[in-house]
Protein backbone atom coordinates (compact mmCIF):
# COMPACT_ATOMS: atom_id res chain seq x y z
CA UNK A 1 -46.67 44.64 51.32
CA UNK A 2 -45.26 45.66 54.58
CA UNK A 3 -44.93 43.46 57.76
CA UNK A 4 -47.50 43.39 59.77
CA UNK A 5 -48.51 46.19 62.10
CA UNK A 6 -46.30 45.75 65.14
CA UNK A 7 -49.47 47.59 67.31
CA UNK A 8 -51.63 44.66 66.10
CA UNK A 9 -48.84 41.93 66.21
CA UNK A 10 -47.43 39.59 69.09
CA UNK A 11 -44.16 37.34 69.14
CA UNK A 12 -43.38 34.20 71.85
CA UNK A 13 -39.54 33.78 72.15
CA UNK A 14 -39.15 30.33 73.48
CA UNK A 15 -35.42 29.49 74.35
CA UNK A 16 -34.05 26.35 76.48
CA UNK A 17 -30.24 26.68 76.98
CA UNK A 18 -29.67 24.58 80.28
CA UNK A 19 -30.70 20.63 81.14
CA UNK A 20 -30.50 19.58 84.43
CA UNK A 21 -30.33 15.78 83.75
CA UNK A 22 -28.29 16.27 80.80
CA UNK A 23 -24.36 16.01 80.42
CA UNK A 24 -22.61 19.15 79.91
CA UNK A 25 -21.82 18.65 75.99
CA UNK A 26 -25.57 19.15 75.46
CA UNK A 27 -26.24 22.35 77.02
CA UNK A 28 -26.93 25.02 74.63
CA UNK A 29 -25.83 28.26 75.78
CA UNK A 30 -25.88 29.93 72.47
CA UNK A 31 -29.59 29.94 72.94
CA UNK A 32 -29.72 32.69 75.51
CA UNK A 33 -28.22 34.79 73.15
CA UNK A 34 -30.30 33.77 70.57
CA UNK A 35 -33.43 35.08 72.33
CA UNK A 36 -31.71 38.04 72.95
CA UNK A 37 -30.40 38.56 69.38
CA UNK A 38 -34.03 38.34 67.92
CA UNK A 39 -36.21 40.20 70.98
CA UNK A 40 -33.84 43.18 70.15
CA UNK A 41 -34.29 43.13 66.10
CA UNK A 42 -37.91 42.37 65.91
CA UNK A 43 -38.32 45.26 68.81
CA UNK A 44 -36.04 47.75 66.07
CA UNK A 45 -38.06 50.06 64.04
CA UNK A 46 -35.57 48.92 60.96
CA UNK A 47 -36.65 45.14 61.19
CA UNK A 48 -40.45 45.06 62.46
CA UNK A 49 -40.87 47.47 65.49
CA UNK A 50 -43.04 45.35 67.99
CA UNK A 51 -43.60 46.81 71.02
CA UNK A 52 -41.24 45.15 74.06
CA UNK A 53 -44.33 44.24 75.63
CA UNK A 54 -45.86 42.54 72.22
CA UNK A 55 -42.10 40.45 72.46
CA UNK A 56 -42.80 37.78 75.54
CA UNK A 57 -39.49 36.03 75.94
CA UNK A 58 -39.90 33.01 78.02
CA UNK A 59 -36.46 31.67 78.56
CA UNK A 60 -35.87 28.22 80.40
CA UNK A 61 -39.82 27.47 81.18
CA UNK A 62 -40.56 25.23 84.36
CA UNK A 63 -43.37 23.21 82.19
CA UNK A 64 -45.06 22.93 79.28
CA UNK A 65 -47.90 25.24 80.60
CA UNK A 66 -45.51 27.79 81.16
CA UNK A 67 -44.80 28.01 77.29
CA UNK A 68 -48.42 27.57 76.45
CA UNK A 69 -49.78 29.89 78.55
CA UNK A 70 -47.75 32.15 77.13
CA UNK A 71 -48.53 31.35 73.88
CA UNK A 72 -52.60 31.36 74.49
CA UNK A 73 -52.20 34.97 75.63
CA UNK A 74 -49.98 36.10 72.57
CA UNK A 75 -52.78 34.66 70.52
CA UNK A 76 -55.31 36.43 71.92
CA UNK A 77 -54.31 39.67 71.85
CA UNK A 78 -53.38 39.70 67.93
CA UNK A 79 -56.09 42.15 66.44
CA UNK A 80 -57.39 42.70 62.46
CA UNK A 81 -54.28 41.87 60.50
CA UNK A 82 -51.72 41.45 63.07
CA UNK A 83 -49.25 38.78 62.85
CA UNK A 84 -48.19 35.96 65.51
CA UNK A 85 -44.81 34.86 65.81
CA UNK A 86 -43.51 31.56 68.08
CA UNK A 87 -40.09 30.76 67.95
CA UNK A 88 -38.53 27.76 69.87
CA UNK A 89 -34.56 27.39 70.35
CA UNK A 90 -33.70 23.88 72.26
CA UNK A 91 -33.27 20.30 71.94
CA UNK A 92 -35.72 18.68 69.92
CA UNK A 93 -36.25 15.06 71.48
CA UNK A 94 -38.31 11.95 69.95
CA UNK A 95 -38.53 8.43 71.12
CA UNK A 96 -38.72 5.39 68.89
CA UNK A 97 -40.25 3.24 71.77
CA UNK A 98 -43.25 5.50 72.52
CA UNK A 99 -44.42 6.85 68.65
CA UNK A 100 -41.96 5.48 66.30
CA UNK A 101 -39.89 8.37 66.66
CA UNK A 102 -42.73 9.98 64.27
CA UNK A 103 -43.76 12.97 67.14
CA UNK A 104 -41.50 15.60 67.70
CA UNK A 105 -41.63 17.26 71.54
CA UNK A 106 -39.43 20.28 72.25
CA UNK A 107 -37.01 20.16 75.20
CA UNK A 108 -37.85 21.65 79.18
CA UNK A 109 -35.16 22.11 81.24
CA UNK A 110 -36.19 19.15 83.10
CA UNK A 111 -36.37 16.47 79.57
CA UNK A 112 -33.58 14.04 79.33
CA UNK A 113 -32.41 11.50 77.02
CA UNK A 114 -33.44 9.12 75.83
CA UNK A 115 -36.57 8.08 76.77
CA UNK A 116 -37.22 12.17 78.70
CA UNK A 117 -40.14 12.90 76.00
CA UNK A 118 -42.90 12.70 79.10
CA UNK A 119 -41.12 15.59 80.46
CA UNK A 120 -40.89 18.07 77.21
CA UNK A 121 -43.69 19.63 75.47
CA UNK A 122 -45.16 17.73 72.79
CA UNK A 123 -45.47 19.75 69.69
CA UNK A 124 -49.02 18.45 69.06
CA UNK A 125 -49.87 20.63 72.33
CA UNK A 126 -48.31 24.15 70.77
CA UNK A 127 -50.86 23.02 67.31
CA UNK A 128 -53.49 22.82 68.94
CA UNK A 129 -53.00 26.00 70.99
CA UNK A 130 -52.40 27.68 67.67
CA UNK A 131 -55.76 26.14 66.09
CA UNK A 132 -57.98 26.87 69.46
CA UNK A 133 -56.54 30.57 70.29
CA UNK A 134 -55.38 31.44 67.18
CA UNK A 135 -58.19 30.50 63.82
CA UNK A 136 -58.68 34.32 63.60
CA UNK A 137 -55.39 35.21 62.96
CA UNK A 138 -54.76 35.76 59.64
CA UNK A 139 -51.32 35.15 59.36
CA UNK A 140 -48.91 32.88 61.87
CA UNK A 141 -45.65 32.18 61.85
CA UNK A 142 -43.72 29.36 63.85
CA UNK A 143 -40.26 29.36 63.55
CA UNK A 144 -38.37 25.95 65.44
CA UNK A 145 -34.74 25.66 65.77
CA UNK A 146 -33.97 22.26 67.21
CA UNK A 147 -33.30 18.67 65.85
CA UNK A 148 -35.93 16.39 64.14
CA UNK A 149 -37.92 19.90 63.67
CA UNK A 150 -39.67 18.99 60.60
CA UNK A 151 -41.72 16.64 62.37
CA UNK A 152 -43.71 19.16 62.57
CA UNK A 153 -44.79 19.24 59.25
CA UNK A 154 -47.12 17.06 58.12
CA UNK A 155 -45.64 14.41 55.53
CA UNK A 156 -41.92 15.01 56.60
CA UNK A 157 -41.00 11.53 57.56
CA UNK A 158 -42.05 10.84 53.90
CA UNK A 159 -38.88 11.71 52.55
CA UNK A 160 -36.73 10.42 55.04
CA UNK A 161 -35.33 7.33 53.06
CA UNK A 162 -33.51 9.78 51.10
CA UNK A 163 -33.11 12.29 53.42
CA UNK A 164 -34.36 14.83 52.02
CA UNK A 165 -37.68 16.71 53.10
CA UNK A 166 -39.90 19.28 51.59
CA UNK A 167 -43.75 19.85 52.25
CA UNK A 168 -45.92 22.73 51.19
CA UNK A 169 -48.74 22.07 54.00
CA UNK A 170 -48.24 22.80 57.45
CA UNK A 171 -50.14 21.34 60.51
CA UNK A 172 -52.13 24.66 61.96
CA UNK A 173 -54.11 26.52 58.49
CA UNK A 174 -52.90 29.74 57.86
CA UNK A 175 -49.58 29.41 59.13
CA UNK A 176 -46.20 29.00 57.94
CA UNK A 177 -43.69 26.30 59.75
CA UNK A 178 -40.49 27.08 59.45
CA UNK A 179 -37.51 24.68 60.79
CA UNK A 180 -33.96 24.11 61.33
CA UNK A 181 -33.89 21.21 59.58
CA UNK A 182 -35.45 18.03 58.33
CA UNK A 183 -37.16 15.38 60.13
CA UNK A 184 -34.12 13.19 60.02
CA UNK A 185 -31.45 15.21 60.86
CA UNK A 186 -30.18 16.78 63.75
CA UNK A 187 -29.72 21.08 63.98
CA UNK A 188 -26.26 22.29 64.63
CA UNK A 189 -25.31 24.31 67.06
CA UNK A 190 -21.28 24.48 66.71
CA UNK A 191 -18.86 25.31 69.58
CA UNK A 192 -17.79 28.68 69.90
CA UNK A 193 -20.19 30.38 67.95
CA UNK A 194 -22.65 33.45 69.10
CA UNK A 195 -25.72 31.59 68.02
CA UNK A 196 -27.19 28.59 67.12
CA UNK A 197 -26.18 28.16 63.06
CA UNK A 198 -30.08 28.43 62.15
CA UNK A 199 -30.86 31.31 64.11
CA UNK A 200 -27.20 32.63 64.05
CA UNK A 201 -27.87 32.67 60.24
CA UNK A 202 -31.53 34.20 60.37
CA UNK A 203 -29.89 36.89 62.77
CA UNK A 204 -27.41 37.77 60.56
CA UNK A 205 -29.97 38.16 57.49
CA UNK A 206 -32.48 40.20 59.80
CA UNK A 207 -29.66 42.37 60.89
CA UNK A 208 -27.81 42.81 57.13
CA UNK A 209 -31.02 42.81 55.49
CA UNK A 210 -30.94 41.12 51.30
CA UNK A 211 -28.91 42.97 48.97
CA UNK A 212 -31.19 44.02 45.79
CA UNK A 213 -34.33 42.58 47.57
CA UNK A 214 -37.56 44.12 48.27
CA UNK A 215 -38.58 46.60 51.04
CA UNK A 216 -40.09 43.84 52.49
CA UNK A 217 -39.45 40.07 53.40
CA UNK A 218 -41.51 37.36 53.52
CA UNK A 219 -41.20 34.18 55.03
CA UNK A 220 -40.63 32.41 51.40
CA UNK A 221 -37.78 34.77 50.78
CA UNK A 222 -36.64 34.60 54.08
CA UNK A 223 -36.20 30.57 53.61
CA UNK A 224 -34.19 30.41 50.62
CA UNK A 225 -31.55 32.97 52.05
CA UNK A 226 -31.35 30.73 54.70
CA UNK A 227 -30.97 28.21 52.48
CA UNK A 228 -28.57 29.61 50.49
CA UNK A 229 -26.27 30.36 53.17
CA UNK A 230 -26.43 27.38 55.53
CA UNK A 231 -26.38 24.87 52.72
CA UNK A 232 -22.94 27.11 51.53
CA UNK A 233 -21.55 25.98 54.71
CA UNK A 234 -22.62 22.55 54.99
CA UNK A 235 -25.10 23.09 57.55
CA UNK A 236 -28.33 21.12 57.74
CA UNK A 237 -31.31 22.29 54.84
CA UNK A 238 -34.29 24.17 56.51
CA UNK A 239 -37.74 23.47 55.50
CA UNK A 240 -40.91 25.40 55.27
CA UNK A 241 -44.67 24.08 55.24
CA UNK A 242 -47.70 26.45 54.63
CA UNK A 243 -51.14 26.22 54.04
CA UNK A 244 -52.63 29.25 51.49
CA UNK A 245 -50.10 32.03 50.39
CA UNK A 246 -48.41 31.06 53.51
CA UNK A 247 -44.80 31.74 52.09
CA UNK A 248 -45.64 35.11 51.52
CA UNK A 249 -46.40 35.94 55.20
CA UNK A 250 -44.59 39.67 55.10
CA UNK A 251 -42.09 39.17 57.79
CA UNK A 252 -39.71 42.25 58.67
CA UNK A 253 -38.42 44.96 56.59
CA UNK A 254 -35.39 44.50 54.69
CA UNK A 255 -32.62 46.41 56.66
CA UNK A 256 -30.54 46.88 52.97
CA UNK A 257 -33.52 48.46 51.25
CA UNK A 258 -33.86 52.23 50.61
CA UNK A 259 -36.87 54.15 50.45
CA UNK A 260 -37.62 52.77 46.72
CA UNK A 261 -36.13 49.53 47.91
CA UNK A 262 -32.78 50.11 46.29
CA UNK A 263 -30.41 48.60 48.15
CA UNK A 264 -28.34 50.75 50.25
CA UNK A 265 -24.48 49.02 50.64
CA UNK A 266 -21.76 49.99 53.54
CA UNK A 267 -18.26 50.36 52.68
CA UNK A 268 -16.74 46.71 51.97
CA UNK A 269 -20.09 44.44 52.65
CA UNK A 270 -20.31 41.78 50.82
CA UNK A 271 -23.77 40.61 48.71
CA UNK A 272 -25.00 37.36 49.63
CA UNK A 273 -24.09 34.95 46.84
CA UNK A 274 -27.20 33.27 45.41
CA UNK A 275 -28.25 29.91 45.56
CA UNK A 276 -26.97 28.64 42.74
CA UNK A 277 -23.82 29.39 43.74
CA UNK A 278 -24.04 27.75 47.19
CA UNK A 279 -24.76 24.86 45.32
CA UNK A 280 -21.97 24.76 43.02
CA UNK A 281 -19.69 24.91 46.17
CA UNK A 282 -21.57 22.47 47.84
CA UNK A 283 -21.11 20.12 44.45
CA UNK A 284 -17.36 20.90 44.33
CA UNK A 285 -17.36 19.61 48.03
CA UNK A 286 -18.69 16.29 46.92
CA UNK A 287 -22.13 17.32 48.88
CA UNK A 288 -24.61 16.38 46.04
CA UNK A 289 -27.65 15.80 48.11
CA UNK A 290 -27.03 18.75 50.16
CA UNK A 291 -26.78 20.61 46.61
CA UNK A 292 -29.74 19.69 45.14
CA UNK A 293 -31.73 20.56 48.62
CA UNK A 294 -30.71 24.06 47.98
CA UNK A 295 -31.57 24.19 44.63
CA UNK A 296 -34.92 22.64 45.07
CA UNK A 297 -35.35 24.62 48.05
CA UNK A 298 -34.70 27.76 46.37
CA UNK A 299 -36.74 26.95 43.25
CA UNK A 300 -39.76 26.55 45.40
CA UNK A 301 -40.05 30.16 46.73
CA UNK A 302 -39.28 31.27 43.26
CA UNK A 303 -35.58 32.49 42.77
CA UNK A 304 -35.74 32.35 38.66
CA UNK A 305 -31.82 31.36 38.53
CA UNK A 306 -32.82 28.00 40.37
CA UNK A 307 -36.19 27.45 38.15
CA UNK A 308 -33.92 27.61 35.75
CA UNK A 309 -30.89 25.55 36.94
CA UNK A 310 -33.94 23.00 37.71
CA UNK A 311 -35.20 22.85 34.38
CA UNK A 312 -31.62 22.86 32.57
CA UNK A 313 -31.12 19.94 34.48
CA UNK A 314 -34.68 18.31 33.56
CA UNK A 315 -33.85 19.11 29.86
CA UNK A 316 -30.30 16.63 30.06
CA UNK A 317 -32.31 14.03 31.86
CA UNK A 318 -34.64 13.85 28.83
CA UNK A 319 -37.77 15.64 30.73
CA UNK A 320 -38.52 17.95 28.82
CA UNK A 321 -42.09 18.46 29.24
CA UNK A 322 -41.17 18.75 33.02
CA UNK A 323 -38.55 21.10 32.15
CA UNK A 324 -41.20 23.31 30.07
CA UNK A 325 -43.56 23.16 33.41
CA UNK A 326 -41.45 24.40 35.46
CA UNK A 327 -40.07 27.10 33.63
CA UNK A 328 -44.36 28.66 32.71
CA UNK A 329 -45.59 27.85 36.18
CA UNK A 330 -46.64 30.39 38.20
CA UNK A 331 -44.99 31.15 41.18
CA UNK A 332 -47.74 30.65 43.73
CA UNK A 333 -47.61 26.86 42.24
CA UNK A 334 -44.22 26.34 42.40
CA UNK A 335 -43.64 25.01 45.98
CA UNK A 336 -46.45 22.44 44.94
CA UNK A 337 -45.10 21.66 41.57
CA UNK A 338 -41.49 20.96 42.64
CA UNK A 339 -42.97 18.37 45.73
CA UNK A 340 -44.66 16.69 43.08
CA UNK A 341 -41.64 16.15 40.96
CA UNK A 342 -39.22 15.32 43.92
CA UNK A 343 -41.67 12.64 45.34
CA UNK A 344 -41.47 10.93 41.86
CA UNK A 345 -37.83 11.04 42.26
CA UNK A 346 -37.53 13.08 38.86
CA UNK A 347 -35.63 15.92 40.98
């Protein structure tokens, strides 16, 4: 299935790269790039082709109105199948004191920390937006790149104990919630660098496309490539949370896909090693936890060399009527089956 009609389609850029009332080692100026980076590939005919004008960028918002507003008026002008799109690059801020550091509110340029919360927008506000504006769109997309960001998905805290998160529901129905990292752990955005490591990585894959994919990716695919390459460089896990065939939300084309969707390959480019592999390197490093994340992770949206990896490991642990499961299920059950198995610690 191809993305979405861009005609039909709208995408909300938020970005927040500048805090007044915080030091300087917290500004974020790989964010303005970051907005740029993805307003110019999901504008490209090769990635999705939105309109500029169906591509509202709202960098370094005065108030949480400002980035609702805009998000209101995105939601109402998706028509029939279209798809909306909200991305948010910034701090992600909680506070202990006021919620048990259980609600996650994205950083204004005007939040500090801690205790700033009362001046960011809590993400409870951008939910119910989504579930006011938006319960006719079919298919919606949020995409948040800041600490603590799985907060947003229901259930996340659930796993904190062992640091390790993974939900199949999301908060708004219909949509897929896609973050930066758990609801423990804190996104990176290391010195130097072009872009945030979240969005730096989703840029990359949006610009390079999947070598051997299909024509089109979805946002299931889309996580375990990030996945796979973030947890290959010790970076923080993403996490998704859907409701319905959420993960396979048709996202952009794949840039490395001919007409048949046989990938095309420039002269010295590299294919994207598979998650498996990132694991093994992350095991070799001594990361274990991190390694199993990406397995699971990559399991969950279906990439058959981690089902199986999964259930090989199942079979030495003496499950092997789990093993068996795993290895028939279909793949629409698979993100369901593997939460199940993780939450009874057999995984």
């Amino acid at each position: 299935m191809p993305p979405a009609d861009p005609g039909a389609s709208r995408a909300v850029l938020i970005g927040v790269s500048r805090y007044d009332a915080m030091p300087a080692d917290r500004q974020l100026p790989a964010v303005a790039r970051n907005l740029d980076a993805l307003a110019a590939l999901l504008t490209d005919p090769r990635v999705w082709g939105l309109p500029p004008e169906h591509c509202a960028v709202v960098r370094e918002p005065a108030d949480s109105e400002a980035v609702l507003a805009a998000i209101r008026a995105a939601a109402r002008a998706v028509t029939g199948d279209g798809t909306l799109l909200v991305y948010y690059a910034g701090h992600g801020l909680t506070d202990p004191l006021k919620d048990g550091g259980g609600a996650l509110h994205l950083a204004l340029p005007g939040s500090y920390e801690p205790g700033g919360t009362h001046l960011a927008l809590d993400y409870g506000h951008v939910r119910t937006a989504l579930l006011r504006e938006a319960a006719g769109v079919p298919r919606k997309v949020v995409v948040l790149d800041c600490c603590w960001s799985a907060l947003a998905i229901p259930g996340a805290m659930g796993g904190a104990a062992n640091g390790t998160v993974f939900a199949n529901s999301a908060a708004i129905e219909g949509t897929a919630v896609l973050t930066a990292c758990a609801a423990t752990r804190q996104a990176r955005s290391p010195e130097g660098e072009t872009y945030t490591a979240f969005t730096g990585a989703l840029v990359d894959l949006l610009e390079q496309g999947l070598p051997g994919g299909p024509e089109t990716l979805d946002v299931g695919t889309v996580y375990a490539r990030l996945t796979a390459r973030l947890g290959g460089r010790g970076m923080p896990a993403p996490q998704l949370g859907c409701t319905g065939d959420g993960s396979g939300i048709p996202l952009v084309r794949n840039t490395a896909a001919g007409p048949s969707g046989e990938h095309e390959r420039g002269c010295g480019e590299a294919e994207e090693p598979p998650a498996r592999d990132a694991a093994a390197e992350l095991r070799r490093r001594g990361d274990y936890d991190q390694a199993s994340r990406t397995l699971r992770s990559a399991a969950a949206v279906g990439d058959r060399d981690s089902v199986r990896d999964l259930a090989a490991h199942l079979r030495r642990s003496g499950h092997y009527a789990y093993a068996a499961e795993l290895e028939l299920a279909p793949p629409a059950t698979l993100p369901a089956l593997i939460t199940r198995l993780r939450t009874a610690g057999i995984v």
